[in-house]
N, C-alpha and C. Protein backbone atom coordinates (compact mmCIF):
# COMPACT_ATOMS: atom_id res chain seq x y z
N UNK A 1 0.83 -1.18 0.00
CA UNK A 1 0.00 0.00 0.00
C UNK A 1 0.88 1.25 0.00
N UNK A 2 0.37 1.86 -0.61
CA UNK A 2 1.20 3.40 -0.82
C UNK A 2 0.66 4.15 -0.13
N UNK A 3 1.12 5.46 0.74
CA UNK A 3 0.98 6.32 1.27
C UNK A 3 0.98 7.45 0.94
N UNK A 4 0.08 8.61 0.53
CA UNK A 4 0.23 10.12 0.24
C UNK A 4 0.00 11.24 1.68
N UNK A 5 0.62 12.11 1.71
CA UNK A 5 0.25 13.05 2.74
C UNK A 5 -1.17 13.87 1.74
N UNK A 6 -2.30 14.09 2.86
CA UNK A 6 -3.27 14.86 2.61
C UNK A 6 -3.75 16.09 3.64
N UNK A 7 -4.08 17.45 3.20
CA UNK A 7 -4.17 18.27 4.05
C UNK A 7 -5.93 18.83 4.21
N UNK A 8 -5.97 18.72 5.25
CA UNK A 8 -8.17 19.03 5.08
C UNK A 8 -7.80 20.21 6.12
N UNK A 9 -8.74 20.93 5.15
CA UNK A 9 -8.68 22.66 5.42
C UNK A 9 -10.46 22.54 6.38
N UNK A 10 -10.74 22.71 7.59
CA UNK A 10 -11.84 23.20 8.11
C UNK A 10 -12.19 24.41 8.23
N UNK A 11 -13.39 25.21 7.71
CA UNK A 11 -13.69 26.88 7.92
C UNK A 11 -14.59 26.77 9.15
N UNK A 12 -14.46 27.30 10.15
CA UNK A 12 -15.48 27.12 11.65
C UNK A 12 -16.60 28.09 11.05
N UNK A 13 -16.37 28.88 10.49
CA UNK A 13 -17.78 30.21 9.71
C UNK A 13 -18.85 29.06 9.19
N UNK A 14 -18.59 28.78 8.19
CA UNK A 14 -19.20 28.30 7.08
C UNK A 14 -19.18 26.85 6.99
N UNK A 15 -18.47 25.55 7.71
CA UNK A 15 -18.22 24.31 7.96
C UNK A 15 -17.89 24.10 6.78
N UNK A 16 -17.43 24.67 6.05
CA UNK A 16 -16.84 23.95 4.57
C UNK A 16 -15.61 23.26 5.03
N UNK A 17 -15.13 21.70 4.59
CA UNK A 17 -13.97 21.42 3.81
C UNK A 17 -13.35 21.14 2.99
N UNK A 18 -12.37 21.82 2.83
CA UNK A 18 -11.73 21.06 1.88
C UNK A 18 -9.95 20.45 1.91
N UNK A 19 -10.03 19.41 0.51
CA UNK A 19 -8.58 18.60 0.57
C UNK A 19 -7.03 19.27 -0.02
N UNK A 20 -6.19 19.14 0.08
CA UNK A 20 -5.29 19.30 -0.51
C UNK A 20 -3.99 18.35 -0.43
N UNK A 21 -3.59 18.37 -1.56
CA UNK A 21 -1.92 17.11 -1.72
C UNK A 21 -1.01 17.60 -1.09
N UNK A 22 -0.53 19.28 -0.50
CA UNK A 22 0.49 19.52 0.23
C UNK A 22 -0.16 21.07 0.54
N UNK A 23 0.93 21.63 1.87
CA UNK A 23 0.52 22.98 2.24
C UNK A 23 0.94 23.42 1.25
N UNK A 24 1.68 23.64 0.13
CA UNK A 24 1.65 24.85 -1.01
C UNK A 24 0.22 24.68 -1.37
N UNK A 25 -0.35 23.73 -2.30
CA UNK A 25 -1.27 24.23 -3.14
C UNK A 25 -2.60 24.16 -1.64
N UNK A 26 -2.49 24.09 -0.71
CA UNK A 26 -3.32 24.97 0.33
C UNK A 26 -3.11 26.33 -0.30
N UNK A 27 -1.86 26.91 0.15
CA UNK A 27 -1.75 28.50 -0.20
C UNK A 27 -2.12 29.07 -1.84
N UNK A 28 -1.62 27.87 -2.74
CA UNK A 28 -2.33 28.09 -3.86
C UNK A 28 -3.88 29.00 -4.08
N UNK A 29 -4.41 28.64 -3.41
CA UNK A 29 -6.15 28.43 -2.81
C UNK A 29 -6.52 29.96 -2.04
N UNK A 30 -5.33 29.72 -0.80
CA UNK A 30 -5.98 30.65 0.54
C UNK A 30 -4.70 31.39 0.58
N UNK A 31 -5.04 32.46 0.88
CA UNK A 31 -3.75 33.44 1.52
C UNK A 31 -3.37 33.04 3.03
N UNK A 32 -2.48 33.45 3.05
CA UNK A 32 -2.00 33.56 4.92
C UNK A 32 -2.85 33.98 5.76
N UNK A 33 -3.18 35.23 5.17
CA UNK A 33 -4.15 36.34 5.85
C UNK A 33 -6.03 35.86 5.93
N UNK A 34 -6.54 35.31 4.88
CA UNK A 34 -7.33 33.99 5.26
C UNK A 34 -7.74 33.10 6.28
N UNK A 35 -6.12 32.35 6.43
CA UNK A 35 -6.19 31.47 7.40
C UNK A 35 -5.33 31.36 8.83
N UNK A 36 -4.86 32.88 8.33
CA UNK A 36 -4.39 33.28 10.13
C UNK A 36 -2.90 32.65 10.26
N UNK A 37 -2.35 31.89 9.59
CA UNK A 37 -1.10 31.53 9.64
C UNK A 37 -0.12 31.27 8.40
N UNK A 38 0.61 31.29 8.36
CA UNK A 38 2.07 31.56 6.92
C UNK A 38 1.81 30.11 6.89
N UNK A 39 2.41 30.05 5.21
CA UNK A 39 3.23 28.53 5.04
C UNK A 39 4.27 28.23 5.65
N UNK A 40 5.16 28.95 6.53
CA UNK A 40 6.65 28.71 6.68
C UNK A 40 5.84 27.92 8.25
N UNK A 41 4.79 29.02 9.08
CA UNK A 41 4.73 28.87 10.08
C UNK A 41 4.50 27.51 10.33
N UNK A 42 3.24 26.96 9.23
CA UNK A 42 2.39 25.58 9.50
C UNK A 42 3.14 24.67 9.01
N UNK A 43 4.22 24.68 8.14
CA UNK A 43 5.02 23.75 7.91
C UNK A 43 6.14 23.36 9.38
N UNK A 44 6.44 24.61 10.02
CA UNK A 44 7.25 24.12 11.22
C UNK A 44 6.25 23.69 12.03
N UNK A 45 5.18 23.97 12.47
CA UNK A 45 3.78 23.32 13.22
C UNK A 45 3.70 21.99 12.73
N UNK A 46 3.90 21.55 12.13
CA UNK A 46 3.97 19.77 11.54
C UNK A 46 5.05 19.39 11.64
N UNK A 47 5.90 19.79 11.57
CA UNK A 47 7.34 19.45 11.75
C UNK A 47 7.62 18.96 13.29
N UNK A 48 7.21 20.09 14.23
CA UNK A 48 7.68 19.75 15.66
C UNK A 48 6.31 18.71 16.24
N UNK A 49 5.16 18.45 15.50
CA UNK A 49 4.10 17.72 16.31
C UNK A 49 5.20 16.13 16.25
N UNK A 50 5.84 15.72 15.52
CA UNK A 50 6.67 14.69 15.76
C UNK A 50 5.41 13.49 15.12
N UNK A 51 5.10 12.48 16.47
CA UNK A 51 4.23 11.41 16.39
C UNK A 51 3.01 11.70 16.85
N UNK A 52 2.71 12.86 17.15
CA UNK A 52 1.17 13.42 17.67
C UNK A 52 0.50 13.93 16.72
N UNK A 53 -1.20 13.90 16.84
CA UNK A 53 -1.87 14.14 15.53
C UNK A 53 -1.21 15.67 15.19
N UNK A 54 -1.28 15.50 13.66
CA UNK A 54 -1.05 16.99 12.59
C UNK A 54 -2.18 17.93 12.94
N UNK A 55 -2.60 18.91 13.99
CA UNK A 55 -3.75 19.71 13.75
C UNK A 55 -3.37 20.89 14.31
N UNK A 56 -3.85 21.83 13.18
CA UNK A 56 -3.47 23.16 14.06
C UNK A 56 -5.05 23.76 13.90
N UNK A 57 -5.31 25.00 14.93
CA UNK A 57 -6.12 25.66 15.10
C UNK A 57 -6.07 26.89 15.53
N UNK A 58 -6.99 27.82 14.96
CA UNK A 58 -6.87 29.29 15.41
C UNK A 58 -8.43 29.18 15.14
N UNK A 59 -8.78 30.92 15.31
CA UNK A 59 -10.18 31.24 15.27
C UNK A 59 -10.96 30.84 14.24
N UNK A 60 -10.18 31.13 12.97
CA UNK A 60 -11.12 31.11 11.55
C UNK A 60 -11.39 29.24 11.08
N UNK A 61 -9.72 28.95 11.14
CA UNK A 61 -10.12 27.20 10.68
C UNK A 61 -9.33 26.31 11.73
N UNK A 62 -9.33 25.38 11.33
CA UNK A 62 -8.49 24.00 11.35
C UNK A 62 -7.86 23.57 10.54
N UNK A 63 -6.79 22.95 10.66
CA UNK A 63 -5.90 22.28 9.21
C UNK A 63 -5.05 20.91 9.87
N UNK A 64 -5.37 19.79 9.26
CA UNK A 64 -5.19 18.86 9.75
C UNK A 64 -4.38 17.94 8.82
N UNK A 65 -3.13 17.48 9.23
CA UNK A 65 -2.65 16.30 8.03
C UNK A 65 -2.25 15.45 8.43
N UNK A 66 -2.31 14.24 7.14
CA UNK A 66 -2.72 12.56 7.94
C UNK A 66 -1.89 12.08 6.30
N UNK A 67 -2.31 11.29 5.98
CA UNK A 67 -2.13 9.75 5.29
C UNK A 67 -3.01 9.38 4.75
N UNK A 68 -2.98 9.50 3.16
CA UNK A 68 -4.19 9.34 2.30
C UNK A 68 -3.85 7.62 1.92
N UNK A 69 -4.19 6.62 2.38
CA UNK A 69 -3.90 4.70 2.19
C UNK A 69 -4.50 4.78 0.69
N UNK A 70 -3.85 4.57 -0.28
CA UNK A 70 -3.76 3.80 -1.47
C UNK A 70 -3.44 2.79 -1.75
N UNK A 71 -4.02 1.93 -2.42
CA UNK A 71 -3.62 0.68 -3.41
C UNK A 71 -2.50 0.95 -4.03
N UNK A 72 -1.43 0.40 -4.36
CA UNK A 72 -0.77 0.08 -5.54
C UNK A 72 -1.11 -0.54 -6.30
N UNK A 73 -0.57 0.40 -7.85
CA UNK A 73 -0.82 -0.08 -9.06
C UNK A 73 -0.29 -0.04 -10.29
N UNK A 74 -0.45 -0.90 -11.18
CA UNK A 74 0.60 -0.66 -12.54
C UNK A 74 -0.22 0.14 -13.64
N UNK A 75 -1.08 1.00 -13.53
CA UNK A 75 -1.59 1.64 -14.43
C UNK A 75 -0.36 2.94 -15.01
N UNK A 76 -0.77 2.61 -15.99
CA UNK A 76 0.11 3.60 -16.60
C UNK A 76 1.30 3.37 -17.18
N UNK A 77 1.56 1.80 -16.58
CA UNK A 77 3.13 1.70 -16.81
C UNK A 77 2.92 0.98 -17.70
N UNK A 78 3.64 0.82 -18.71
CA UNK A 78 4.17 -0.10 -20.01
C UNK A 78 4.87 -1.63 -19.81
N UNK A 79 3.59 -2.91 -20.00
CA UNK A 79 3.80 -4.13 -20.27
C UNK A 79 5.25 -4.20 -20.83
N UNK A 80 6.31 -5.09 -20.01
CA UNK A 80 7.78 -5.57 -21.05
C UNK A 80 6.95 -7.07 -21.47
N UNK A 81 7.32 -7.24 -22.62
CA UNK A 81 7.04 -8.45 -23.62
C UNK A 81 7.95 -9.57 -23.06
């Protein structure tokens, strides 16, 4: 099984979420000013949680990252004869 990091953006306003493949294309999306914290900041915020859940929180959201469990698979790849 393959493993991807996934990032789920919570809005406490509006209960929207949503996914993302890494904190850049989060910021892609949302500004800093948005979500109350920098990329540099929330990347060291995951960095020091170590083995404890990924979640940070302030007033506006939540941002949480985990382990998206995939299948492995040979799609895509080219049959050798």
């Amino acid at each position: 099984m393959a493993n991807r990091s996934i990032i789920q953006l919570h809005f406490f306003a509006t209960g929207d979420y949503e996914f993302f493949g890494s904190p850049a294309a989060l910021y892609d999306i949302h500004s800093s000013e948005d979500l109350l914290i920098s990329q540099k900041s929330l990347n060291n915020y995951f960095s020091k949680c170590g083995d404890a859940p990924k979640v940070y929180r302030n007033a506006v959201c939540e941002i949480r990252k985990g382990d998206l469990y995939t299948k492995a698979s040979n799609r895509g790849r080219k049959k050798e004869n």
